[in-house]
Protein backbone atom coordinates (compact mmCIF):
# COMPACT_ATOMS: atom_id res chain seq x y z
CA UNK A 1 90.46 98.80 89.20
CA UNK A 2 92.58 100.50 86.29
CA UNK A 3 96.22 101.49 87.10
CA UNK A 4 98.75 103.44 85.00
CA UNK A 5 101.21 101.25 85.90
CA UNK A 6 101.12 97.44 86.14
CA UNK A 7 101.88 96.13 89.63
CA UNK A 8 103.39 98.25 92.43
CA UNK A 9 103.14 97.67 96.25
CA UNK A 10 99.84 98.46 96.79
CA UNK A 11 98.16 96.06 93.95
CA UNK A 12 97.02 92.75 95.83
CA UNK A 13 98.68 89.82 94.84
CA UNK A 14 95.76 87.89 95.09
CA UNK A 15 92.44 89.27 93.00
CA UNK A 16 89.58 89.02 95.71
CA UNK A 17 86.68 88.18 94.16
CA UNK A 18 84.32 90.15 91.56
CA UNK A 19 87.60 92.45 91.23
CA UNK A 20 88.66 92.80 87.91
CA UNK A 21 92.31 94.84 87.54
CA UNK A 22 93.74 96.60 84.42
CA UNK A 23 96.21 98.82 83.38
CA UNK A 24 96.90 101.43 80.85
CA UNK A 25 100.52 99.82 80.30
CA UNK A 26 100.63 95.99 79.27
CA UNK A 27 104.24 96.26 81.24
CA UNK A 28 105.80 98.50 83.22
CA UNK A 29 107.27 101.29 81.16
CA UNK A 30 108.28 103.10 84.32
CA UNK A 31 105.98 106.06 82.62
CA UNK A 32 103.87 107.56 85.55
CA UNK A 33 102.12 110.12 83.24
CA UNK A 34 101.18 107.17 80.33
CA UNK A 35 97.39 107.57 79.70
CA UNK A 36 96.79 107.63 75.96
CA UNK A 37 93.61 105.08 76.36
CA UNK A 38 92.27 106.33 79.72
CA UNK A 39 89.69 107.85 78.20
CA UNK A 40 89.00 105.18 76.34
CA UNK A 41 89.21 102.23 78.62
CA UNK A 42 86.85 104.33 81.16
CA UNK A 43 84.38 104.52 78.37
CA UNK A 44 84.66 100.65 78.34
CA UNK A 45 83.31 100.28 81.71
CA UNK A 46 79.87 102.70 81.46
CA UNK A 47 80.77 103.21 84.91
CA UNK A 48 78.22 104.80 87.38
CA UNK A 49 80.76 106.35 89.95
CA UNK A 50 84.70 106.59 89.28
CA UNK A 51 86.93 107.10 92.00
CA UNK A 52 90.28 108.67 91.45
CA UNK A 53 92.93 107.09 94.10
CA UNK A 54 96.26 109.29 93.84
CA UNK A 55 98.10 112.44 92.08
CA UNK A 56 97.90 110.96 88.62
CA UNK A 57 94.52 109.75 89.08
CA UNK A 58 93.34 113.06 90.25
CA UNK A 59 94.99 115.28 88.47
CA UNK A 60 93.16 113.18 84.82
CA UNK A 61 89.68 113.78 87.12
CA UNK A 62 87.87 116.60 85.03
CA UNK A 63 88.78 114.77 81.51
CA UNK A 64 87.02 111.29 82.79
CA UNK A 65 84.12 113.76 83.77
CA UNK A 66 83.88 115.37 81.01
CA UNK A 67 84.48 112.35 78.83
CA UNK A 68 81.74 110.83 81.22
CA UNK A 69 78.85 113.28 82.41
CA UNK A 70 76.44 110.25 82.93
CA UNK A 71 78.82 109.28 86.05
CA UNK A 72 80.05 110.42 89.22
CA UNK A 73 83.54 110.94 89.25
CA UNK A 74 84.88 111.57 92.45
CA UNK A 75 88.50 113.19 93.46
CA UNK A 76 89.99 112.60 96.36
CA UNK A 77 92.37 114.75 98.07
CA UNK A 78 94.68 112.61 100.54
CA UNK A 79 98.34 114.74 100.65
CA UNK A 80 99.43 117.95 102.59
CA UNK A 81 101.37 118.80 99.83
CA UNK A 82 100.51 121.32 97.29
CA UNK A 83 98.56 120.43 94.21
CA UNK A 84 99.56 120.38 90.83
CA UNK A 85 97.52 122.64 88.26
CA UNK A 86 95.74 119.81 86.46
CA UNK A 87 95.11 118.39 89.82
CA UNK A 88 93.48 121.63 91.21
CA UNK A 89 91.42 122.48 87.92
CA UNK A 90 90.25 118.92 88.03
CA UNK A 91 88.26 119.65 91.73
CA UNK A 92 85.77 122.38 90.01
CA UNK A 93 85.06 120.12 87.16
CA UNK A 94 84.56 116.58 89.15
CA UNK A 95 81.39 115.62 90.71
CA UNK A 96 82.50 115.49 94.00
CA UNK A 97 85.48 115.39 96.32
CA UNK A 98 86.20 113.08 99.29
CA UNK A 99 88.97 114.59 101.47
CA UNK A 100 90.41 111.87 104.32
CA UNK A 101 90.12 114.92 106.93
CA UNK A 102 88.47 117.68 108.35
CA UNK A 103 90.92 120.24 107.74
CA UNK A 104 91.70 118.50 103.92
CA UNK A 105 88.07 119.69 103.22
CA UNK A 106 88.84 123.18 104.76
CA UNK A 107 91.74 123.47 102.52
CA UNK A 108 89.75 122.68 99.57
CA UNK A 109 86.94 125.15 100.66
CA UNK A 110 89.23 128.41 101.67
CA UNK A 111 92.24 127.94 98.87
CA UNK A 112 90.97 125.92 95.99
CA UNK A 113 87.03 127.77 96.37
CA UNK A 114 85.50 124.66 96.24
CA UNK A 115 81.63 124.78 97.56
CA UNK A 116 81.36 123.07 100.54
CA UNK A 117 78.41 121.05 99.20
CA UNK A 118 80.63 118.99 97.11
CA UNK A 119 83.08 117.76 99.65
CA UNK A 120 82.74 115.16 102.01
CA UNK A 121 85.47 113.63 104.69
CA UNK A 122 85.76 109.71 104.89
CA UNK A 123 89.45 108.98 106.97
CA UNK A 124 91.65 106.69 105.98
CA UNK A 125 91.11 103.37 106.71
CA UNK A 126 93.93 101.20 109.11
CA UNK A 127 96.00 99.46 106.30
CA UNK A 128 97.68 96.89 108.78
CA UNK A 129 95.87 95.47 111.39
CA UNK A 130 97.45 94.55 114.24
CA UNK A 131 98.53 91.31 115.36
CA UNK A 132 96.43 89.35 118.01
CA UNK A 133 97.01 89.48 121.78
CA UNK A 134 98.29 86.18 122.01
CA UNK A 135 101.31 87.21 119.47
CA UNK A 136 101.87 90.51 120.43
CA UNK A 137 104.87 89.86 122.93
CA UNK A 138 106.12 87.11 120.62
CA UNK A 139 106.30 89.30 117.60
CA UNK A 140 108.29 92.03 119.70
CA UNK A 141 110.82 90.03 121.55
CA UNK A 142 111.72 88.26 118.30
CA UNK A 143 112.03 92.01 116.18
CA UNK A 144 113.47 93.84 118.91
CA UNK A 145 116.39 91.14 119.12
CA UNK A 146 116.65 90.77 115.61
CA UNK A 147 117.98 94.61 115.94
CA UNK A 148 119.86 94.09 119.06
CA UNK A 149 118.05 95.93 121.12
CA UNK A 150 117.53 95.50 125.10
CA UNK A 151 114.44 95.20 126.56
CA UNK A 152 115.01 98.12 128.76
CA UNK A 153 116.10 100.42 126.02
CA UNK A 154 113.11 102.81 124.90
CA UNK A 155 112.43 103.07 121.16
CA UNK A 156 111.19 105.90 119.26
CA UNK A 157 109.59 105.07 115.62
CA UNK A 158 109.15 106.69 112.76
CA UNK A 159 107.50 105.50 109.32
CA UNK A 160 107.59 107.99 106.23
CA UNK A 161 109.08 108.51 103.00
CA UNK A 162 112.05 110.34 103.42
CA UNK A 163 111.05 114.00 101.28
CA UNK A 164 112.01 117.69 102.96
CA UNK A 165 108.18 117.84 104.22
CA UNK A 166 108.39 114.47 105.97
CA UNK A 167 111.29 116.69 108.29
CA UNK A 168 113.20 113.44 109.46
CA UNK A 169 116.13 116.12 109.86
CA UNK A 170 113.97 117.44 113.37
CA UNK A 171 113.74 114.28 114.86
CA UNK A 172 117.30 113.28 114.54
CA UNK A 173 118.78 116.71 115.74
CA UNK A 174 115.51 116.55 118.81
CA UNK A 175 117.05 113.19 119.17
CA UNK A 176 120.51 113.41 119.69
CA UNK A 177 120.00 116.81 122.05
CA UNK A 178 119.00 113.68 124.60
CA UNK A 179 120.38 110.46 123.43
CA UNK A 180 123.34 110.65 125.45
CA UNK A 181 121.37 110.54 128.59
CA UNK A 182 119.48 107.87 127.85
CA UNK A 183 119.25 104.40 126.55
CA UNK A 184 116.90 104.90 123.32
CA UNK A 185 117.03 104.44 119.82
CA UNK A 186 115.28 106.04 117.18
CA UNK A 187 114.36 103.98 114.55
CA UNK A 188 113.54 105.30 110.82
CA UNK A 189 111.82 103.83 108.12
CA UNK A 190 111.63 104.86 104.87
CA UNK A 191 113.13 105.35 101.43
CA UNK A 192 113.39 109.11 99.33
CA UNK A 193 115.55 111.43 98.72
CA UNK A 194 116.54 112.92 102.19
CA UNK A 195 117.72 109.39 103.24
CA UNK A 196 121.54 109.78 102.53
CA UNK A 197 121.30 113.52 104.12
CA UNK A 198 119.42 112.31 107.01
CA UNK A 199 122.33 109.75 107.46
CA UNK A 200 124.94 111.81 107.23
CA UNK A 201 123.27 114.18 109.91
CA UNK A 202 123.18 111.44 112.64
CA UNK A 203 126.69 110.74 112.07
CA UNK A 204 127.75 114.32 112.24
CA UNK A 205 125.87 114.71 115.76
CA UNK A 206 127.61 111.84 116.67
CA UNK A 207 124.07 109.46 117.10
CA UNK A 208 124.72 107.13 114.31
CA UNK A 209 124.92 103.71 116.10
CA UNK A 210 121.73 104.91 118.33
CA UNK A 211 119.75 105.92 114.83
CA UNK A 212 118.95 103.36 112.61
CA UNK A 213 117.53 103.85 108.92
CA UNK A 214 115.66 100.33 108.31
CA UNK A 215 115.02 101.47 104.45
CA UNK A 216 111.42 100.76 102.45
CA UNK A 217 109.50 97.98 104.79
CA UNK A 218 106.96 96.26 102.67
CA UNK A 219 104.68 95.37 105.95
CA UNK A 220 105.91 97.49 108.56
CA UNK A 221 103.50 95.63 111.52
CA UNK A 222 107.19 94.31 112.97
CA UNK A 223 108.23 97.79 113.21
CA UNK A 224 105.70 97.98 116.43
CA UNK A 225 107.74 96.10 118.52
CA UNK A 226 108.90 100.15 119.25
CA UNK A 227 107.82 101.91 122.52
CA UNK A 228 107.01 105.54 121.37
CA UNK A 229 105.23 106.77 117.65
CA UNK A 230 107.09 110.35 117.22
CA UNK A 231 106.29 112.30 113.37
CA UNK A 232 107.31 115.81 112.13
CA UNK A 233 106.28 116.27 109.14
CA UNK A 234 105.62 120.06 107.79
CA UNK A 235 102.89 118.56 105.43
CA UNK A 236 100.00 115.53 106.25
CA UNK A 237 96.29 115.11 105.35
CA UNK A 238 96.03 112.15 107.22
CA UNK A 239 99.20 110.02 109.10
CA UNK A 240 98.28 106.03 108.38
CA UNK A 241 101.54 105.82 110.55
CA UNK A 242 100.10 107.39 113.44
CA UNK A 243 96.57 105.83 113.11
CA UNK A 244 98.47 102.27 113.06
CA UNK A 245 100.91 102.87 115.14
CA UNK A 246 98.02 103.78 118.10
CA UNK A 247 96.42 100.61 116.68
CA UNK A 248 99.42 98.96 117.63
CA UNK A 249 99.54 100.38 121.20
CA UNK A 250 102.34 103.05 121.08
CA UNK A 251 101.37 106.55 122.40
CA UNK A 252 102.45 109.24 119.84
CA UNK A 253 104.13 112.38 119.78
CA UNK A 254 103.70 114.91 116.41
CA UNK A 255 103.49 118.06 114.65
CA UNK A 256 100.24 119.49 114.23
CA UNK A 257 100.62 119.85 110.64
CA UNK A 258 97.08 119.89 108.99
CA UNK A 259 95.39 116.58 110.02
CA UNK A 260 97.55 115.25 112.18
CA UNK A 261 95.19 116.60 115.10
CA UNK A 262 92.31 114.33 113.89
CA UNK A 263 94.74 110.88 113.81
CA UNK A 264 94.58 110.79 117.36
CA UNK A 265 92.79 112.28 120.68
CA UNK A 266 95.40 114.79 122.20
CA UNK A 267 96.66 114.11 126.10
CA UNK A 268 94.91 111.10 125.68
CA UNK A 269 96.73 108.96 123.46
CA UNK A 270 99.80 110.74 122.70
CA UNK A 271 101.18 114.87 122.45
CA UNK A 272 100.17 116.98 119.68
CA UNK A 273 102.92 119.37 119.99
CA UNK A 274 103.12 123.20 118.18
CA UNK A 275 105.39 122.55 115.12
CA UNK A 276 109.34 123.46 114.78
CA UNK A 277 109.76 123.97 118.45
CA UNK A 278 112.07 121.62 119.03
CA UNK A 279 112.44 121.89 123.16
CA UNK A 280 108.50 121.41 123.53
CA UNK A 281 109.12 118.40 121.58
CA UNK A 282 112.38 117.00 123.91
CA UNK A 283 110.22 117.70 126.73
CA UNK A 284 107.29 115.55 125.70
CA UNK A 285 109.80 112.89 124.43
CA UNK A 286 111.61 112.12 127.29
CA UNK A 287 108.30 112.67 129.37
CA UNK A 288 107.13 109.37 127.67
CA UNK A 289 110.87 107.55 127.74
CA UNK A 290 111.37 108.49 131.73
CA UNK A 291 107.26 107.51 132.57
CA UNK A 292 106.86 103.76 131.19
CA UNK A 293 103.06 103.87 132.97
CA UNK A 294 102.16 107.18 131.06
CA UNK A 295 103.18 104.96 128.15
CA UNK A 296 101.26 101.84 129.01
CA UNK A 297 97.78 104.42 129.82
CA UNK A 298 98.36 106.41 126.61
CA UNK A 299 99.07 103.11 124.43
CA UNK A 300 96.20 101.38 125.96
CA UNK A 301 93.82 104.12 124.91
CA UNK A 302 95.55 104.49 121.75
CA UNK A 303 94.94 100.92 120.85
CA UNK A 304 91.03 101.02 121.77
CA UNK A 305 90.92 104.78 119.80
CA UNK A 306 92.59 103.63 116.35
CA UNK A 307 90.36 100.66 115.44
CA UNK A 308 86.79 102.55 116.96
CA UNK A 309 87.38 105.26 114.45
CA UNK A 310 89.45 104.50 111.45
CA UNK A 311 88.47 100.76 111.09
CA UNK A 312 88.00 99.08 107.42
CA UNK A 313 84.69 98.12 107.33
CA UNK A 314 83.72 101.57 108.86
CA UNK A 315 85.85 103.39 106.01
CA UNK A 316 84.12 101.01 103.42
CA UNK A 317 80.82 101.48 104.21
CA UNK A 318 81.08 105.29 104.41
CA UNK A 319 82.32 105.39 100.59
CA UNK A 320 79.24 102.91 99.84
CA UNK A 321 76.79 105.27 100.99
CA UNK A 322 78.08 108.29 99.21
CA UNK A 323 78.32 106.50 96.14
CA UNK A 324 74.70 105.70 96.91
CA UNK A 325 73.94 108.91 97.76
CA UNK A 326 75.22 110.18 94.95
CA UNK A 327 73.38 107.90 92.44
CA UNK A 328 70.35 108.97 93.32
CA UNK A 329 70.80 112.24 92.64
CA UNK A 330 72.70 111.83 89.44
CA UNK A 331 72.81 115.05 87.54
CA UNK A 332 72.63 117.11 90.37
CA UNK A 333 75.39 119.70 90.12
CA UNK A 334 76.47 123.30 91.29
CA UNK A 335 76.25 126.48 88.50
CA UNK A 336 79.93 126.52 88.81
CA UNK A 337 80.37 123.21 88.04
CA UNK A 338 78.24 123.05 84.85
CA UNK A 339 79.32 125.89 83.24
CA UNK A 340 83.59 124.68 84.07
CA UNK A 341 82.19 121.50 82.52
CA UNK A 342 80.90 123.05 79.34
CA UNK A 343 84.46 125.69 78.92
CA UNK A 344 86.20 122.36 78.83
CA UNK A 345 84.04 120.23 76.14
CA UNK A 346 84.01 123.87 73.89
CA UNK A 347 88.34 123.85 74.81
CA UNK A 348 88.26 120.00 73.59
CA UNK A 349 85.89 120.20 70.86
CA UNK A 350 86.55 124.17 69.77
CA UNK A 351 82.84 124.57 69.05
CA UNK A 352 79.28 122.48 70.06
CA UNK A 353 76.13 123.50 69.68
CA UNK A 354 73.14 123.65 71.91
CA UNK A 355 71.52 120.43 71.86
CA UNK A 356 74.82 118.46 71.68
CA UNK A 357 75.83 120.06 75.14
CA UNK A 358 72.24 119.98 76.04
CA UNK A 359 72.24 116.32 75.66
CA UNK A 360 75.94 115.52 76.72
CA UNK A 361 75.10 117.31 80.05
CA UNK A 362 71.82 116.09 80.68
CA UNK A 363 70.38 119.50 81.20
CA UNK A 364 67.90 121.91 79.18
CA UNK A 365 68.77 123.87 76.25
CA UNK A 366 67.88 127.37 78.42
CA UNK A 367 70.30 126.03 81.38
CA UNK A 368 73.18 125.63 78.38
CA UNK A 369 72.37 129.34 76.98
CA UNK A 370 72.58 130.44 80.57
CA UNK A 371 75.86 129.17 80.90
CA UNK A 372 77.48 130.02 77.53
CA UNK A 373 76.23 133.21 77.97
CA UNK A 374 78.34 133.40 81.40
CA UNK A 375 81.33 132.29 79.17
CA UNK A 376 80.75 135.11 76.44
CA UNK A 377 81.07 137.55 79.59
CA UNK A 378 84.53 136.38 80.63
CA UNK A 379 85.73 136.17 77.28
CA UNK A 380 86.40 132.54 77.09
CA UNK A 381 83.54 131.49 74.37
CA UNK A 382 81.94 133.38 71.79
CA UNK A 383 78.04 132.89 70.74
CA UNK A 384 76.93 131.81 67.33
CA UNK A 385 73.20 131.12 66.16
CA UNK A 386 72.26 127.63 67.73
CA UNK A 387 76.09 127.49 69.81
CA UNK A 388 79.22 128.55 70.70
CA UNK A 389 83.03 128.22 69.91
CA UNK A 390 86.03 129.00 72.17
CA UNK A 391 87.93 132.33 72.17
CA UNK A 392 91.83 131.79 70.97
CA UNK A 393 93.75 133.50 73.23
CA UNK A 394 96.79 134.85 71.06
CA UNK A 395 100.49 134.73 72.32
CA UNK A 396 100.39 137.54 74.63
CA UNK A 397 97.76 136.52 76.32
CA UNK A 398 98.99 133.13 77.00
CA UNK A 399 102.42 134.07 78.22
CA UNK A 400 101.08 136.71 80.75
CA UNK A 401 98.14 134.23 82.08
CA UNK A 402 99.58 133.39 85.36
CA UNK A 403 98.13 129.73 85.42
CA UNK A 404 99.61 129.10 82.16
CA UNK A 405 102.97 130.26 83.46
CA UNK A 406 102.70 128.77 86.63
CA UNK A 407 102.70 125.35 85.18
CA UNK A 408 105.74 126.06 82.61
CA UNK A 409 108.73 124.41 83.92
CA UNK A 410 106.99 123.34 87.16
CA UNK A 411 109.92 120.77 87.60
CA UNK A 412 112.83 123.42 87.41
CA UNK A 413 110.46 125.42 89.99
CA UNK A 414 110.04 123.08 92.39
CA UNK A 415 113.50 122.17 92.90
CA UNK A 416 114.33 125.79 92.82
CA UNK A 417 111.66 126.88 95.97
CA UNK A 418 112.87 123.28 97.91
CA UNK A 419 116.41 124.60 97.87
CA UNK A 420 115.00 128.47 98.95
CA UNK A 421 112.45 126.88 101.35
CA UNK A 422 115.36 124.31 103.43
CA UNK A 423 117.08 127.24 104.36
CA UNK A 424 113.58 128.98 105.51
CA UNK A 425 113.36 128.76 109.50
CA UNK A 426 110.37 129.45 111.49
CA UNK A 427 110.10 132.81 113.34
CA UNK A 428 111.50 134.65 109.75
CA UNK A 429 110.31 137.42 108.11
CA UNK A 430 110.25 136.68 104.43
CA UNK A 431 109.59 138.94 101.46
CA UNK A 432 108.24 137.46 98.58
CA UNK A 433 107.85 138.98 94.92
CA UNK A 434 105.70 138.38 92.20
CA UNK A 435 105.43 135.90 89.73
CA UNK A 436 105.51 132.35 89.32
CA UNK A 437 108.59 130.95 90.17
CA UNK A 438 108.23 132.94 93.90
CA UNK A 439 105.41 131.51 94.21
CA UNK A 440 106.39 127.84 94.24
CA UNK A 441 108.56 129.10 96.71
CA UNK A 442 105.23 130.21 98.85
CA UNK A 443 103.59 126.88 98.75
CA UNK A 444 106.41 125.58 100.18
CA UNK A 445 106.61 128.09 103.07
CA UNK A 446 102.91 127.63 103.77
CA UNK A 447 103.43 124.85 106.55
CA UNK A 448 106.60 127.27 108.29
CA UNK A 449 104.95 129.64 110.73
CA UNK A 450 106.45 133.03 109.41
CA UNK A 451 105.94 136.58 108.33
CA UNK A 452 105.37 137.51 105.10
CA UNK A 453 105.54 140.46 103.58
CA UNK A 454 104.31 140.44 99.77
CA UNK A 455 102.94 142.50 96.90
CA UNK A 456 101.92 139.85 95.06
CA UNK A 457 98.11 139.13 95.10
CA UNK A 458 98.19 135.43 94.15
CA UNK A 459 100.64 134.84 97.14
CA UNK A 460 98.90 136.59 99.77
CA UNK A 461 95.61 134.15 98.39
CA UNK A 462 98.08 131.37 99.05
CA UNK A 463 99.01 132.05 102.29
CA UNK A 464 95.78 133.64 103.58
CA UNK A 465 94.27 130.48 103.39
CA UNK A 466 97.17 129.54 106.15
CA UNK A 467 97.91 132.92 108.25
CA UNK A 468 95.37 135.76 108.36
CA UNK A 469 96.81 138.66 106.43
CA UNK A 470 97.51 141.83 107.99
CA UNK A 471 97.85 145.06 106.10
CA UNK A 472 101.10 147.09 106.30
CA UNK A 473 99.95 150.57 107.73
């Protein structure tokens, strides 16, 4: 295993056997983007298969391919949230992509054009197993009077990093529209950015002593002792909090953002509920808070659903066997992703010729003529005798290539379309202009149900992907 950074909650703190761990920084220069010997280092290993675990990791995907076209290196897309550029560009030039849901993989298929042949869905595996029987009541009398909290009073949990998408704002304003009436809590764990806001929301609505914010929980398995698993979040690939809390016995109640619906078996196990409608959501809450043996029947199934279909060993063995699969058929690759492949060793290297690529690529010296000859024809390489170098694209070009632009001050962008997209409510129409900066703004929008009306091509992509377009007659 080879991190960026050393340490962080996730690294065990106890090597399990035959697991060797590295990382690019000998101590923690609090540098998430330091990778100078990446390359390097995974050159060190002759790996057969890499696997690229998070953002940074993915989005450094098509350089450790292209640096390594003997192995499989495999991205994974695991977040609702949109995708940086070097993260996107890095899914056409991988080997092949494991998304952790069904409707991850659609994503990748409709708006990043990836062939379906090349992505495969393992789910996330349960993280924290629950506790056994014979602890279970234990465990919750001692946490739920640790927090003062009755045994007749009905919780209502929620684990997530506090971010606009994660929507913690919904739940506390669904929450205090009943809280009066009732004798619940709603219980919030989490650290980010919307924390402070979030607080200051409960005590404006007057719900502060009945909401409490229990801040970054390194093993959140106490957190359990709660009665009800509620999430609405505008952006998911796959909740772990709602796969463990079933696991835990708690029926849930969510947002079907995308994947959510596959964390859980609807009416069954919990309510997956239309997103932003906030009285649906009351209704199913205090469904759940006023019917303790609905609870009991959906947290029963819950706990017997989790563990069937997201368990550890079942996880493991499905990456084992693609991994397999995937060595035996080594060099086996789309068009698409050969000839991406070659643009970026001619972008790196600013010229190769034919049997260099034709041996760095494992493929014939016809095959590489094919594909440089594709290149010539959208102007990005230019054919010698015996190879090809890259076409410079000259000022102009650059600042009018939309990619290009679209990843210039991504920061300043961002925070710009999160301050436009708060203020966004569902049922809106919206009309959106070109360029890059309102386009952040779309990707933000995409998980709102609303109207758009736009003349700008690379939008309407975005969002078609999301909404089926309509033309304006």
């Amino acid at each position: 295993m080879l991190t960026f950074r050393p340490g962080g909650p996730l690294q065990p703190a106890k090597l399990p056997p035959r697991l060797t761990v590295g990382s690019l920084q000998s101590r923690d220069l609090r540098l998430d983007w330091w990778c100078l010997a990446l390359i390097r280092q995974a050159r060190g290993f002759a790996p057969d298969v890499v696997l690229c675990m998070g953002r940074l990791a993915n989005s450094h995907g098509g350089a450790l391919q292209s640096a390594l076209p003997g192995a499989a290196v495999i991205s994974t897309l695991r977040t609702g949230k949109p995708l940086a550029g070097c993260f996107r560009r890095s899914l056409h030039r991988t080997h092949h992509i494991v998304a952790n849901s069904h409707a991850a993989r659609q994503r990748a298929i409709t708006q990043h054009q990836v062939s379906p042949q090349r992505v495969s869905v393992i789910h996330n595996a349960l993280v924290f197993e629950p506790p056994s029987c014979a602890h279970v009541g234990a465990l919750r009398d001692r946490t739920r009077t640790h927090h003062g909290v009755s045994p007749t009073t009905t919780v209502l949990l929620d684990v997530a990093m506090f971010r606009p998408e994660k929507n913690q704002r919904a739940l506390i304003e669904c929450f205090a529209a009943f809280a009066s009436d009732r004798s619940c809590e709603l219980w919030l764990a989490g650290e980010g950015e919307t924390l402070n806001p979030c607080r200051d929301l409960a005590r404006k609505l007057g719900v502060a002593d009945q909401v409490k914010f229990l801040g970054w929980i390194a093993d959140p398995v106490e957190l359990y002792a709660a009665d009800i698993a509620v999430h609405t979040s505008h952006f998911e690939s796959l909740s772990n909090f709602l796969i463990e809390a079933q696991a835990h016995g708690l029926p849930t109640i969510a947002y079907d953002a995308l994947g959510v619906g596959e964390t859980f078996d609807p009416d069954r196990s919990g309510r997956l509920l239309p997103p932003d409608q906030a009285s649906v959501f009351n209704s199913a809450v205090i469904e759940l808070i006023d019917n303790p043996s609905l609870r009991a029947k959906m947290g029963a199934y819950g706990r017997d659903f989790a563990p069937k279909n997201f368990s550890t060993a079942t996880q493991i063995t499905a990456y084992l066997d693609l991994f397999r699969a995937l060595l035996r058929h080594p060099c086996r690759m789309t068009n698409r992703h050969r000839v991406d492949l070659i643009e970026q060793y001619l972008r790196d290297h600013r010229y190769a010729d034919l049997h260099t690529l034709s041996s760095r690529f494992s493929i014939s010296v016809s095959t590489v003529r094919r594909a440089l000859d594709e290149l010539e024809s959208r102007g990005v390489a230019r054919r010698h005798h015996g190879g090809a170098s890259v076409v410079e694209a000259d000022e102009i070009t650059r600042e009018y290539d939309f990619i290009a632009r679209d990843q210039r001050n991504a920061d300043e962008k961002f925070v710009m379309a999160r301050f436009i997209a708060e203020r966004v409510t569902p049922g809106m129409t919206v009309i959106i202009d070109g360029g890059t900066s309102r386009y952040a703004v779309a990707r933000l929008l995409s998980g709102k149900r609303l109207q758009v009306i736009t003349n700008s091509l690379p939008v309407a992509g975005l969002l078609s992907a999301v909404w089926p377009p309509q033309p304006i007659k």
